[in-house]
C-alpha atoms as a PDB file:
ATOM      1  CA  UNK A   1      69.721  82.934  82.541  1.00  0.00           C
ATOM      2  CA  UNK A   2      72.581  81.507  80.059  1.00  0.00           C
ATOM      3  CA  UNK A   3      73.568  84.726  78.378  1.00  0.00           C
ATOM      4  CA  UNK A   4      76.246  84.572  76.144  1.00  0.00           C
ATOM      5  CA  UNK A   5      76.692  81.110  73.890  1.00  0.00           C
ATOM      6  CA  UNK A   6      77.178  79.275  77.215  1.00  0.00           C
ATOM      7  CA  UNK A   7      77.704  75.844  76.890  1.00  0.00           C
ATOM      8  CA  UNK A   8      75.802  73.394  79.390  1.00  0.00           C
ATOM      9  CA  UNK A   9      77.886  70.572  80.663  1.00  0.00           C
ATOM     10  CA  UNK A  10      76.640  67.066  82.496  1.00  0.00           C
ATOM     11  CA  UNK A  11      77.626  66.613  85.585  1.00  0.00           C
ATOM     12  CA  UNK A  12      79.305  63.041  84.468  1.00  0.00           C
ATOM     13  CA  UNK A  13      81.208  65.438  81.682  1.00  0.00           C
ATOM     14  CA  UNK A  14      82.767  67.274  84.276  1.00  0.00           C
ATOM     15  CA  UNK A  15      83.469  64.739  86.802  1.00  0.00           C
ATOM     16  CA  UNK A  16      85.394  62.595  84.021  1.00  0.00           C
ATOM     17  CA  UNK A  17      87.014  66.073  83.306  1.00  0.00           C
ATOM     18  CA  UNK A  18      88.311  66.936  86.493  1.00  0.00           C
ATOM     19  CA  UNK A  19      89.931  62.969  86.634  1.00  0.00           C
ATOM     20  CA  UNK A  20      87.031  62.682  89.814  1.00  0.00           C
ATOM     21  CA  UNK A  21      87.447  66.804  91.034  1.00  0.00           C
ATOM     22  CA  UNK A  22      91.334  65.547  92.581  1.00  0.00           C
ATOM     23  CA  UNK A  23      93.258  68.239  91.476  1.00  0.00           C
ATOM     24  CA  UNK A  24      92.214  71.106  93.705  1.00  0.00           C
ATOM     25  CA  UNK A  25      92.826  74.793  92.395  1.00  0.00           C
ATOM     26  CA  UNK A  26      91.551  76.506  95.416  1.00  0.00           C
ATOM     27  CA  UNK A  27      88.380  76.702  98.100  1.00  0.00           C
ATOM     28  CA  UNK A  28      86.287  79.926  98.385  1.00  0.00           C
ATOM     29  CA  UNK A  29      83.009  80.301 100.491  1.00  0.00           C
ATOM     30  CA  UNK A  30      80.757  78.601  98.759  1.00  0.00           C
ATOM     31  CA  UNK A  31      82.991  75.930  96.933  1.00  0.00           C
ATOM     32  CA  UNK A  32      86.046  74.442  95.238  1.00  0.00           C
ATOM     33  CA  UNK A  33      87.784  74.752  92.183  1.00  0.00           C
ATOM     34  CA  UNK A  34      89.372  71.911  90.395  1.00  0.00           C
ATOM     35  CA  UNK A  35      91.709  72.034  87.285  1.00  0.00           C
ATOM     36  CA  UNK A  36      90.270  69.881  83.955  1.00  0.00           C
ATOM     37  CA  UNK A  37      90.742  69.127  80.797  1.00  0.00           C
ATOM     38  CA  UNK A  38      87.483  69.254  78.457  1.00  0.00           C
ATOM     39  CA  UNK A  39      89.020  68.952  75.175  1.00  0.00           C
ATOM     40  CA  UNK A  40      91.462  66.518  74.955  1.00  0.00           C
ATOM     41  CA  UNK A  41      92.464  67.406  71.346  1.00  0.00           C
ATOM     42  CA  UNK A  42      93.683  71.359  72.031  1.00  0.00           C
ATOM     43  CA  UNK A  43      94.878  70.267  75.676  1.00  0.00           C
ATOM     44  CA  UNK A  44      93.501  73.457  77.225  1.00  0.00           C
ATOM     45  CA  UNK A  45      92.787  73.070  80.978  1.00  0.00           C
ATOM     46  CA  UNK A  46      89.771  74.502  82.049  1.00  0.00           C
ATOM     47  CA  UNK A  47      89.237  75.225  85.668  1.00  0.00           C
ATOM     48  CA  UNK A  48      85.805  73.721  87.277  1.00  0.00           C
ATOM     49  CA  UNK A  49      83.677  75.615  90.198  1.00  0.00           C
ATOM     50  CA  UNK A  50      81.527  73.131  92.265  1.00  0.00           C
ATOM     51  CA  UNK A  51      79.426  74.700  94.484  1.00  0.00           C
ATOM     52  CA  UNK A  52      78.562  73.453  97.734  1.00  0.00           C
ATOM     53  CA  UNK A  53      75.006  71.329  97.296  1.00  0.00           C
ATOM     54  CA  UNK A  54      72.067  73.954  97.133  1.00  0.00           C
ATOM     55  CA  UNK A  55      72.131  75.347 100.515  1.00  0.00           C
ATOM     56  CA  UNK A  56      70.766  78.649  99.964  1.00  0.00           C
ATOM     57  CA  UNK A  57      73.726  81.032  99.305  1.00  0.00           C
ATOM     58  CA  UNK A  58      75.399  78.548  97.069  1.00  0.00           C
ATOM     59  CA  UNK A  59      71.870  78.316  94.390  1.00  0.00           C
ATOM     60  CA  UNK A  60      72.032  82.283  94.656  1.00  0.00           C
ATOM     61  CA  UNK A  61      75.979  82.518  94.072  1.00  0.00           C
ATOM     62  CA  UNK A  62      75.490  80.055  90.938  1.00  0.00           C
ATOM     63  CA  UNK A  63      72.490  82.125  89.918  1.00  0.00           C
ATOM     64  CA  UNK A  64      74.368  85.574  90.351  1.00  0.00           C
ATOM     65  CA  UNK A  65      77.494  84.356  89.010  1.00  0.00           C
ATOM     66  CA  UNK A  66      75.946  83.053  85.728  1.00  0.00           C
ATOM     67  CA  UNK A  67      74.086  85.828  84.919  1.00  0.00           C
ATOM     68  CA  UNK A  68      77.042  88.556  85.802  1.00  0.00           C
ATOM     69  CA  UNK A  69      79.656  87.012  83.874  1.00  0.00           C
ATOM     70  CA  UNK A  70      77.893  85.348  81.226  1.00  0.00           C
ATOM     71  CA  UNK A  71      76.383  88.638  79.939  1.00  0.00           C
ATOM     72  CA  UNK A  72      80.489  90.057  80.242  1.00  0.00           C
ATOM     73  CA  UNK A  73      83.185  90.118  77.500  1.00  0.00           C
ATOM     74  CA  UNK A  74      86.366  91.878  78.350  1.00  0.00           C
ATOM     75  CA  UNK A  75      90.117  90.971  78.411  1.00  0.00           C
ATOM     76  CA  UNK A  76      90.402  91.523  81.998  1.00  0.00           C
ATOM     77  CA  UNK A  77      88.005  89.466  83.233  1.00  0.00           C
ATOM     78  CA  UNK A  78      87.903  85.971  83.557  1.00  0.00           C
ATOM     79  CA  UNK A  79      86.177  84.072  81.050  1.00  0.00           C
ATOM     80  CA  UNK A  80      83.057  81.627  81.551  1.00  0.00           C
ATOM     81  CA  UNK A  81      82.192  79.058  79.413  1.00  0.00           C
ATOM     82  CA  UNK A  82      79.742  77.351  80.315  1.00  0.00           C
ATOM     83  CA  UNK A  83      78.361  75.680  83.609  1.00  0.00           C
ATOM     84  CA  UNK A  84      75.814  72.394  85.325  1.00  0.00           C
ATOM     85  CA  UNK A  85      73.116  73.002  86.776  1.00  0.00           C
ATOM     86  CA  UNK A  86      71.985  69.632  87.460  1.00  0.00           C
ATOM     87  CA  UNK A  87      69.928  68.051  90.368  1.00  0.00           C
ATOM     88  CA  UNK A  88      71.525  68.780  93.482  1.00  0.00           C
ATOM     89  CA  UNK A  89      74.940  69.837  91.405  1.00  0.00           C
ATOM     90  CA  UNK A  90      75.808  73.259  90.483  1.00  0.00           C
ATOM     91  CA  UNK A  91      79.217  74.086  88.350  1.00  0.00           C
ATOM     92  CA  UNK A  92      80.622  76.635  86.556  1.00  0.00           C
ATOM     93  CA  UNK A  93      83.645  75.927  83.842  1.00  0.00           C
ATOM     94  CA  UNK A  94      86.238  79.051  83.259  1.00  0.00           C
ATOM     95  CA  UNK A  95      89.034  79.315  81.149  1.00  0.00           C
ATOM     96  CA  UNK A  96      91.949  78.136  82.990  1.00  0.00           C
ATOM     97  CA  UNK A  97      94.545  81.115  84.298  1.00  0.00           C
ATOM     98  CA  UNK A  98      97.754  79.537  84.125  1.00  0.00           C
ATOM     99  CA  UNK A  99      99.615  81.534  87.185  1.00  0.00           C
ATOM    100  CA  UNK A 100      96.659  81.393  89.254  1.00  0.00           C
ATOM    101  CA  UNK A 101      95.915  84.322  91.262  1.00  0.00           C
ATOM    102  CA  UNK A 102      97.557  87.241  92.345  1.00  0.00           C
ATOM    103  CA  UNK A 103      97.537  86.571  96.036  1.00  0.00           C
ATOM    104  CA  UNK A 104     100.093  83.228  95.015  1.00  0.00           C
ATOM    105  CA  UNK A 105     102.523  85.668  92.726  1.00  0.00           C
ATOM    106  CA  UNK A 106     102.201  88.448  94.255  1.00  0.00           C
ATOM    107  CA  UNK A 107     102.322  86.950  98.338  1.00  0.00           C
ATOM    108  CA  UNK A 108     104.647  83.518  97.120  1.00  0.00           C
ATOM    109  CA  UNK A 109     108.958  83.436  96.667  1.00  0.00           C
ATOM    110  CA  UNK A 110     108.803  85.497  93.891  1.00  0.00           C
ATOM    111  CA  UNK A 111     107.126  88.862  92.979  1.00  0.00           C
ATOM    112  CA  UNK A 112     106.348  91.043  89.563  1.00  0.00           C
ATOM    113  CA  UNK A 113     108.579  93.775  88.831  1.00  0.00           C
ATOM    114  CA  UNK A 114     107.479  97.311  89.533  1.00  0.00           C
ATOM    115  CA  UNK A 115     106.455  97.878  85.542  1.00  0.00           C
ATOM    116  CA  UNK A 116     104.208  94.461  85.565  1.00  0.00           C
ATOM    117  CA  UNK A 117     102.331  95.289  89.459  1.00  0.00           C
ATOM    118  CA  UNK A 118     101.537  98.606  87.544  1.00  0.00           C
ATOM    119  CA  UNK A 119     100.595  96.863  85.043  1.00  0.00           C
ATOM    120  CA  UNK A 120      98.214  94.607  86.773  1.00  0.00           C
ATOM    121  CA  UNK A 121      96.576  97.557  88.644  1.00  0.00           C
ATOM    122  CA  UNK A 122      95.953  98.876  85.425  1.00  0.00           C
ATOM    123  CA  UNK A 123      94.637  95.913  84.153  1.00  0.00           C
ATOM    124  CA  UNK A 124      92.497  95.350  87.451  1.00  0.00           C
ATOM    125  CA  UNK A 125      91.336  99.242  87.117  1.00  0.00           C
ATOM    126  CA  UNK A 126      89.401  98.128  83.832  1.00  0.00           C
ATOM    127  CA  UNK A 127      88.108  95.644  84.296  1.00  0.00           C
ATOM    128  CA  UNK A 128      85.916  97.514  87.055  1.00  0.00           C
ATOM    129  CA  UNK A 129      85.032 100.080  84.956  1.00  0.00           C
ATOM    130  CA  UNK A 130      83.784  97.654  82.678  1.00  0.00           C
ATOM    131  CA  UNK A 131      81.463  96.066  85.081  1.00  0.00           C
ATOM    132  CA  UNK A 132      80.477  99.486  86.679  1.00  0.00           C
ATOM    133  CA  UNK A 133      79.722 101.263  83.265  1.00  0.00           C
ATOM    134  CA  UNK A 134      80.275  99.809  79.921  1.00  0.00           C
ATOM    135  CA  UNK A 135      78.561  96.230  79.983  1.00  0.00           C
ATOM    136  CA  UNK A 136      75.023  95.966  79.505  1.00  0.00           C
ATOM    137  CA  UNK A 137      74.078  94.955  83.170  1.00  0.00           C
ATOM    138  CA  UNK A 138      75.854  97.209  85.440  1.00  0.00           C
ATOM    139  CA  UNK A 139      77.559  94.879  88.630  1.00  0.00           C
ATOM    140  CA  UNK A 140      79.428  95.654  91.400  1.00  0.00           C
ATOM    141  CA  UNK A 141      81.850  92.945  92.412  1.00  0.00           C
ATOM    142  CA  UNK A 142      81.677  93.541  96.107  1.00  0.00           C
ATOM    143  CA  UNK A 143      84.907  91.371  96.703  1.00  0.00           C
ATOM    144  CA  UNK A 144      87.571  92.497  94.732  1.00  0.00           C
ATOM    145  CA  UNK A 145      90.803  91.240  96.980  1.00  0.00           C
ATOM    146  CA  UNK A 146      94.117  89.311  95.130  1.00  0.00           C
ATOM    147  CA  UNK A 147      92.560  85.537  95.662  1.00  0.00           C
ATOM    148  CA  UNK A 148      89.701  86.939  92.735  1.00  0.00           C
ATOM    149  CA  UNK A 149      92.209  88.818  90.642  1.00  0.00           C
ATOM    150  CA  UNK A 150      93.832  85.712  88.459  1.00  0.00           C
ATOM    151  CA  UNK A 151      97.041  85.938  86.123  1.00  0.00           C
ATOM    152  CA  UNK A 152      96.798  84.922  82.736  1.00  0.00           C
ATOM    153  CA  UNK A 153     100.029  83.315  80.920  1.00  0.00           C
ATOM    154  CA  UNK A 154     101.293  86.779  80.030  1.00  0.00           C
ATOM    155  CA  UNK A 155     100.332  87.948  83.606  1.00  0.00           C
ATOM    156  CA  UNK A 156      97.348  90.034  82.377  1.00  0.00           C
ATOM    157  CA  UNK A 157      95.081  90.989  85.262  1.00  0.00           C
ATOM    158  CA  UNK A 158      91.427  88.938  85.072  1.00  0.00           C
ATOM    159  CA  UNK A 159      88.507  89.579  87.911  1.00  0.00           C
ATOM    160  CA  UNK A 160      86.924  86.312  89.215  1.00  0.00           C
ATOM    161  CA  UNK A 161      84.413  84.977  91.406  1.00  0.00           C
ATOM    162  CA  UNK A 162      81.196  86.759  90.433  1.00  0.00           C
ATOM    163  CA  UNK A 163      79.445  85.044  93.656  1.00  0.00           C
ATOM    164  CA  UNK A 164      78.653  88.223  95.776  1.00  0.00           C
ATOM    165  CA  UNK A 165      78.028  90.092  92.555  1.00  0.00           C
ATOM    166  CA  UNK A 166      75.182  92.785  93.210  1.00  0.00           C
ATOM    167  CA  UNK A 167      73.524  92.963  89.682  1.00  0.00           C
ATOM    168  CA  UNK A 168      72.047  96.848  89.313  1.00  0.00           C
ATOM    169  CA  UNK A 169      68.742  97.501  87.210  1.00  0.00           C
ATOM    170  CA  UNK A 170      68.786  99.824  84.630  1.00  0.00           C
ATOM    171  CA  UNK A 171      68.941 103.452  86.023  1.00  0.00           C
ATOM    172  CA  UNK A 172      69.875 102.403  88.837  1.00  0.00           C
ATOM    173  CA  UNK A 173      73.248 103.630  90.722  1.00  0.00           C
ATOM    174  CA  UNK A 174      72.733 102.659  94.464  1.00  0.00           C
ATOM    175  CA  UNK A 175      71.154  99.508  96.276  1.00  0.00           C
ATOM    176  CA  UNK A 176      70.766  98.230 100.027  1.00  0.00           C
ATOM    177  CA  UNK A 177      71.975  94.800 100.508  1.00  0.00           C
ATOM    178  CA  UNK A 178      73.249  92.763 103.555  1.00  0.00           C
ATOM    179  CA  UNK A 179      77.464  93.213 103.684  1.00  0.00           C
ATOM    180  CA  UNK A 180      79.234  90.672 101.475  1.00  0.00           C
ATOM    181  CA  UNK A 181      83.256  90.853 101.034  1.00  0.00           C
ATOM    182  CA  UNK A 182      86.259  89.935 102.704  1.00  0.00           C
ATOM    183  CA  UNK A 183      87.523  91.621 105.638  1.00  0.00           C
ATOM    184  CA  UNK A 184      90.785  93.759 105.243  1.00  0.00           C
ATOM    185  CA  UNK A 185      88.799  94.867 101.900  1.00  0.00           C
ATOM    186  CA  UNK A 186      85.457  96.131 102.700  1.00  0.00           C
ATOM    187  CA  UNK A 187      84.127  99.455 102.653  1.00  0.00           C
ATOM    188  CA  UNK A 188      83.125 101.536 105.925  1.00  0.00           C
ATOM    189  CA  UNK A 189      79.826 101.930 104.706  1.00  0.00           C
ATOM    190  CA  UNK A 190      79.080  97.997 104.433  1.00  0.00           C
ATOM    191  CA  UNK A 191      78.907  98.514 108.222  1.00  0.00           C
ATOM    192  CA  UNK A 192      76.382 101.152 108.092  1.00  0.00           C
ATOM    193  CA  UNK A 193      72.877 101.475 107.217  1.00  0.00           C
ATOM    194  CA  UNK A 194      73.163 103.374 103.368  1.00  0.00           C
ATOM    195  CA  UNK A 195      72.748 102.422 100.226  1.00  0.00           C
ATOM    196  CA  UNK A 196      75.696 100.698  98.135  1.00  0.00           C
ATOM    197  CA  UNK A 197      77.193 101.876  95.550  1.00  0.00           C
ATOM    198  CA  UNK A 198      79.730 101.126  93.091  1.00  0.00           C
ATOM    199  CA  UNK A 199      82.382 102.882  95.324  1.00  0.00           C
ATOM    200  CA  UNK A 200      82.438  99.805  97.268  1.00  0.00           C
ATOM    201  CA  UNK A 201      84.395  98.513  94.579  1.00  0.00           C
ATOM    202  CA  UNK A 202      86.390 101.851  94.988  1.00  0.00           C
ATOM    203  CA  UNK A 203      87.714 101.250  98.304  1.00  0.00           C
ATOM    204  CA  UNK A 204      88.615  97.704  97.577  1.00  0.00           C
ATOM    205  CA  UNK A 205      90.684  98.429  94.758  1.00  0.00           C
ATOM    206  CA  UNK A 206      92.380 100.802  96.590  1.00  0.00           C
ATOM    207  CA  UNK A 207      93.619  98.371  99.315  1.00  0.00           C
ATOM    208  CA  UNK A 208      94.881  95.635  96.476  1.00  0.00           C
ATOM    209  CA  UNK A 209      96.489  98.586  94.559  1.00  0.00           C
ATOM    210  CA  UNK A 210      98.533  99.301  98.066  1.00  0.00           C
ATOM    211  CA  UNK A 211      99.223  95.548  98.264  1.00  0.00           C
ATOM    212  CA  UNK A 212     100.808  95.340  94.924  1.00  0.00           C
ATOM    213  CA  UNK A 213     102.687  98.672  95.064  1.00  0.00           C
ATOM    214  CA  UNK A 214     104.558  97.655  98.495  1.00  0.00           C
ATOM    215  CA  UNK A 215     104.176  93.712  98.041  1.00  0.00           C
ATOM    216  CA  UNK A 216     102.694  93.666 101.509  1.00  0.00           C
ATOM    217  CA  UNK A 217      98.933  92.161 102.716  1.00  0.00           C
ATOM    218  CA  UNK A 218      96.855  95.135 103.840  1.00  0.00           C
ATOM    219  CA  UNK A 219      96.256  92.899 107.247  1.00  0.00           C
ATOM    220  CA  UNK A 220      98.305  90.014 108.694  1.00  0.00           C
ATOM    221  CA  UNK A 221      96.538  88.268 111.586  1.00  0.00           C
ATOM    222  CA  UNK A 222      98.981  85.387 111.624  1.00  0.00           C
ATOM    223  CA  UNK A 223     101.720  87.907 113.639  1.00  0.00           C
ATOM    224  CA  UNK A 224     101.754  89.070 116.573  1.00  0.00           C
ATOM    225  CA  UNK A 225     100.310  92.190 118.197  1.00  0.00           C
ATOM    226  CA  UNK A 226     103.898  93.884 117.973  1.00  0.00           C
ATOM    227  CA  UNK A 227     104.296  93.492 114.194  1.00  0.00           C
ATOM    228  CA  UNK A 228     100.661  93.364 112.824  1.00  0.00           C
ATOM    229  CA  UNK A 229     100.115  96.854 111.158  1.00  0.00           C
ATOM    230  CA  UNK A 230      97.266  97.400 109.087  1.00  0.00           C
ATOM    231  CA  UNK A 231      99.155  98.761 105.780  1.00  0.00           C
ATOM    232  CA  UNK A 232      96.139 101.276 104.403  1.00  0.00           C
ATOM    233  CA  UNK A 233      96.988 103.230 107.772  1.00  0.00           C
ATOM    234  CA  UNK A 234     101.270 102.873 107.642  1.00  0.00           C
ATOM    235  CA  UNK A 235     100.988 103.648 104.094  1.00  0.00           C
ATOM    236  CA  UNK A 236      99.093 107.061 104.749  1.00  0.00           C
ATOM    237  CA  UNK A 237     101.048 107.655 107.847  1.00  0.00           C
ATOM    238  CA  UNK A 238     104.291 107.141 106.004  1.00  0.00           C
ATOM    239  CA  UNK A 239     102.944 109.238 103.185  1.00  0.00           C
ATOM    240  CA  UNK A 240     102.109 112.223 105.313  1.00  0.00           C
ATOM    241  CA  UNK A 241     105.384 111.846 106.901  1.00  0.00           C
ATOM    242  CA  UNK A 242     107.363 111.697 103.594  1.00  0.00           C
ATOM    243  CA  UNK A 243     109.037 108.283 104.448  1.00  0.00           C
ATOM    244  CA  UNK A 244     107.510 105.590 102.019  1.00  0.00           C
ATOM    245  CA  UNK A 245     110.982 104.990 102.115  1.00  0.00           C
ATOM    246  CA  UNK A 246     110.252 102.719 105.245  1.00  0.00           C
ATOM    247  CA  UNK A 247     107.628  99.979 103.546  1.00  0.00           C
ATOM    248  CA  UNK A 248     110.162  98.899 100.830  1.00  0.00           C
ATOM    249  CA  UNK A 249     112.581  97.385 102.761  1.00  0.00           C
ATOM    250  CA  UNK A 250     115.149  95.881 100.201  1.00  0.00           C
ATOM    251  CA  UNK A 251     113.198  96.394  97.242  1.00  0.00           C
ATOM    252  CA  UNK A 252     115.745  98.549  95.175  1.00  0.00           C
ATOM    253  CA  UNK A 253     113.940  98.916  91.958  1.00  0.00           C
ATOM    254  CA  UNK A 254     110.898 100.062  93.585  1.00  0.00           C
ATOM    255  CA  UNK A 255     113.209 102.645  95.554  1.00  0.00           C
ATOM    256  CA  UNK A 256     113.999 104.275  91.935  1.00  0.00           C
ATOM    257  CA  UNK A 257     111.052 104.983  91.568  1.00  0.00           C
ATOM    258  CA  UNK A 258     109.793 107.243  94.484  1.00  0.00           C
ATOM    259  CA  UNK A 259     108.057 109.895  92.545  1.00  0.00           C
ATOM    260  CA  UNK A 260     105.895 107.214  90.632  1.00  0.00           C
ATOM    261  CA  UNK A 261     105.262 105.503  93.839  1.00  0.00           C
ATOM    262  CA  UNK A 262     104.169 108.595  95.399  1.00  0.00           C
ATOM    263  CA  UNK A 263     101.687 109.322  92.568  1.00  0.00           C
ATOM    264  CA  UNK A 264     100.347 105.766  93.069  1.00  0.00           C
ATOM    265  CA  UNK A 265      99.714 105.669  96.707  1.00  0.00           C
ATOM    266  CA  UNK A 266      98.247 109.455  96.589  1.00  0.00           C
ATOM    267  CA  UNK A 267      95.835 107.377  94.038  1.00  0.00           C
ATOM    268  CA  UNK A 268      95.181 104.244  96.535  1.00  0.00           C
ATOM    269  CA  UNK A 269      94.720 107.236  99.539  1.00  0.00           C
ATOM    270  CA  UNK A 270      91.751 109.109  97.394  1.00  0.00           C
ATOM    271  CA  UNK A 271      90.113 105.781  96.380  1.00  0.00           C
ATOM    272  CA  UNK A 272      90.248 104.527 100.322  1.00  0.00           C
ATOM    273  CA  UNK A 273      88.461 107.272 101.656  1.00  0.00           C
ATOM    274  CA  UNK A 274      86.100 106.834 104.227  1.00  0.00           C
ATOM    275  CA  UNK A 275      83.496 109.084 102.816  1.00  0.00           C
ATOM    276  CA  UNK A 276      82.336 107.091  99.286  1.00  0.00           C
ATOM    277  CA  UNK A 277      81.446 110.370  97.641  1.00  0.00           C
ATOM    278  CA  UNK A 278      85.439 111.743  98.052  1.00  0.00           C
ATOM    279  CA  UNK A 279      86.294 107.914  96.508  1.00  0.00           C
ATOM    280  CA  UNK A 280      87.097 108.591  92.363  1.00  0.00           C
ATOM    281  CA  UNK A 281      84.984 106.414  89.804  1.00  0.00           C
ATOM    282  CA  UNK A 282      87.515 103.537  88.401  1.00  0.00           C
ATOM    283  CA  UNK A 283      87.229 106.202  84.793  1.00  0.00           C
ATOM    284  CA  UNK A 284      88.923 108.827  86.880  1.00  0.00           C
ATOM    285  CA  UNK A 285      91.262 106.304  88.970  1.00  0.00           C
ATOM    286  CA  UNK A 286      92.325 105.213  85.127  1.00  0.00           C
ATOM    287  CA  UNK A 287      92.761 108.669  84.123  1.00  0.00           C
ATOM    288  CA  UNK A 288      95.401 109.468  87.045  1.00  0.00           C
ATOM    289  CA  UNK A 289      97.167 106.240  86.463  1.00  0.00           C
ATOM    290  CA  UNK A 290      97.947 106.904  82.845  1.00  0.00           C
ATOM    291  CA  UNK A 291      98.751 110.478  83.060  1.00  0.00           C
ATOM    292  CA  UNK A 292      95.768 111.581  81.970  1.00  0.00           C
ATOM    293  CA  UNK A 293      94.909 114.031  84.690  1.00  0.00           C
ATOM    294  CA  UNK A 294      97.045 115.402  87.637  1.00  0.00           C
ATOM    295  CA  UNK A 295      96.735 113.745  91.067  1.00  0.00           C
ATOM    296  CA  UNK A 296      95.213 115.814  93.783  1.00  0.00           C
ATOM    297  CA  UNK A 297      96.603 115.861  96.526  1.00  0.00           C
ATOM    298  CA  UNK A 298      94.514 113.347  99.150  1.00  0.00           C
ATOM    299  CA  UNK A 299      92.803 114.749 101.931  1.00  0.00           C
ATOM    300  CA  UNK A 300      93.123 112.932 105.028  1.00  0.00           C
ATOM    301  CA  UNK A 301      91.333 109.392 105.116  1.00  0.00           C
ATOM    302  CA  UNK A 302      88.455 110.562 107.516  1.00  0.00           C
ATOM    303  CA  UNK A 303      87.567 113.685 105.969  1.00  0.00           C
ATOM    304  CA  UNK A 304      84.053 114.088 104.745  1.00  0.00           C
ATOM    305  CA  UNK A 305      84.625 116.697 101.965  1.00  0.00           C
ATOM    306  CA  UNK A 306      82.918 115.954  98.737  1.00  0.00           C
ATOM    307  CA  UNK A 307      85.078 115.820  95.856  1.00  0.00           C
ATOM    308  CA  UNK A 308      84.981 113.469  93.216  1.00  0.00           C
END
């Protein structure tokens, strides 16, 4: 289960680490994640991952997570190095992202500039087609959302929280699981009875790559009824309508740059597709966002069309 040079860590390591787990990074479902410092002589912080004691989905998140991103190696992923797994304690150690995640830049006071959002949809855009089809075990995330896409120091783009994780066997493209993600993010066909795929990941991707282009959350409960708009649907509406114009408000530079912004969101429309089969694999999504290959233009979100 280790995978990669892993180092194991005692419990009493990590505790004295952590200064007694008091300085809290963040809280996901199945635990919290503290800031540490492991090596007192390089004065790296590390960030620690203690899972909630052994009830049932926390041992399988550990499990999943150890195995999916200990077998990884990529620069836009985050990187594990090592974990517990000790009596009734389960921990995993990453390296320590020093702007934390996306959802804090991107959602806080201040906000990338267009080039470095690009940038980190670019970055994010890798990373899953590493997981989906260049690393030994093929995974799909199934909960890519900005709280598990963290910032390095130079704002590079790393995927986290391997927890929901479905591992595929080799040969395999497609597997039935009960729904895991965060709503606002999941696919349509988590709700139904089909197989999974990696376009799961598709859709996802799609709905951060919206969020970053317009600085906006797809979904804001918090407001009320008159103001809450889901963005996926004003984005394509305002697309269709020619007025993308209306989801910048004051955001000048982005304004510049309405012909790249249009390419981008006709990119976000194709991989939000209702039907997974018209969804682009992340090779293609890559492809469109570098130039590579012309962007067709998006059918509407509920057509059933195959395509790519």
């Amino acid at each position: 289960m280790v995978g990669r040079n892993l180092q194991i860590f005692t419990y009493n390591k990590l505790e004295e680490a952590t200064n007694g787990f008091k300085d809290q990074l963040g809280r996901g479902a199945f635990g919290t994640v503290y800031k540490g410092v492991l090596n007192h002589e390089n004065g790296n912080f590390n960030a620690v991952k203690k899972l909630d004691k052994m009830v049932k989905e926390g041992e399988q998140e550990f499990e999943t997570e150890v195995k999916a991103i200990g077998r990884t190696n990529h620069k836009n992923l985050v990187q594990l190095l090592g974990f517990c797994n000790e009596g009734q304690n389960r921990l995993l150690v990453y390296k320590f992202m020093s702007n934390c995640s996306l959802a804090t830049f991107l959602f806080g006071n201040s906000r990338p500039n267009w080039y470095k959002r690009i940038q980190i949809v670019l970055g994010t855009a890798k990373g899953l087609l590493y997981l989906h089809e260049e690393c030994s075990t093929q995974i799909i995330q199934c909960d890519i959302k900005p709280q598990n896409i963290l910032l390095d120091s130079f704002l590079t783009a790393r995927i986290s929280d391997f927890g929901l994780a479905k591992l595929l066997k080799t040969d395999q493209t497609q597997t039935m699981t009960a729904i895991r993600g965060t709503n606002g993010y999941v696919a349509p066909e988590w709700f139904k009875t089909v197989p999974i795929t990696f376009k799961v990941d598709v859709y996802s991707f799609g709905i951060v790559q919206l969020e970053l282009i317009f600085c906006r959350k797809n979904f804001e409960p918090e407001l009320e009824d008159e103001y809450r708009m889901v963005l996926a649907e004003w984005a394509y509406d305002c697309y269709h309508k020619g007025k993308l114009d209306l989801l910048l408000e004051n955001d000048q530079e982005t304004l510049n740059k309405m012909e790249k912004l249009e390419k981008f969101v006709m990119i976000a429309i194709w991989c939000i597709q209702e039907d997974p089969s018209r969804r682009p694999t992340m090779k293609k999504v890559i492809q469109m966002l570098e130039g590579a290959i012309q962007v067709p233009l998006p059918p509407d979100l509920s057509s059933s069309i195959s395509s790519f």
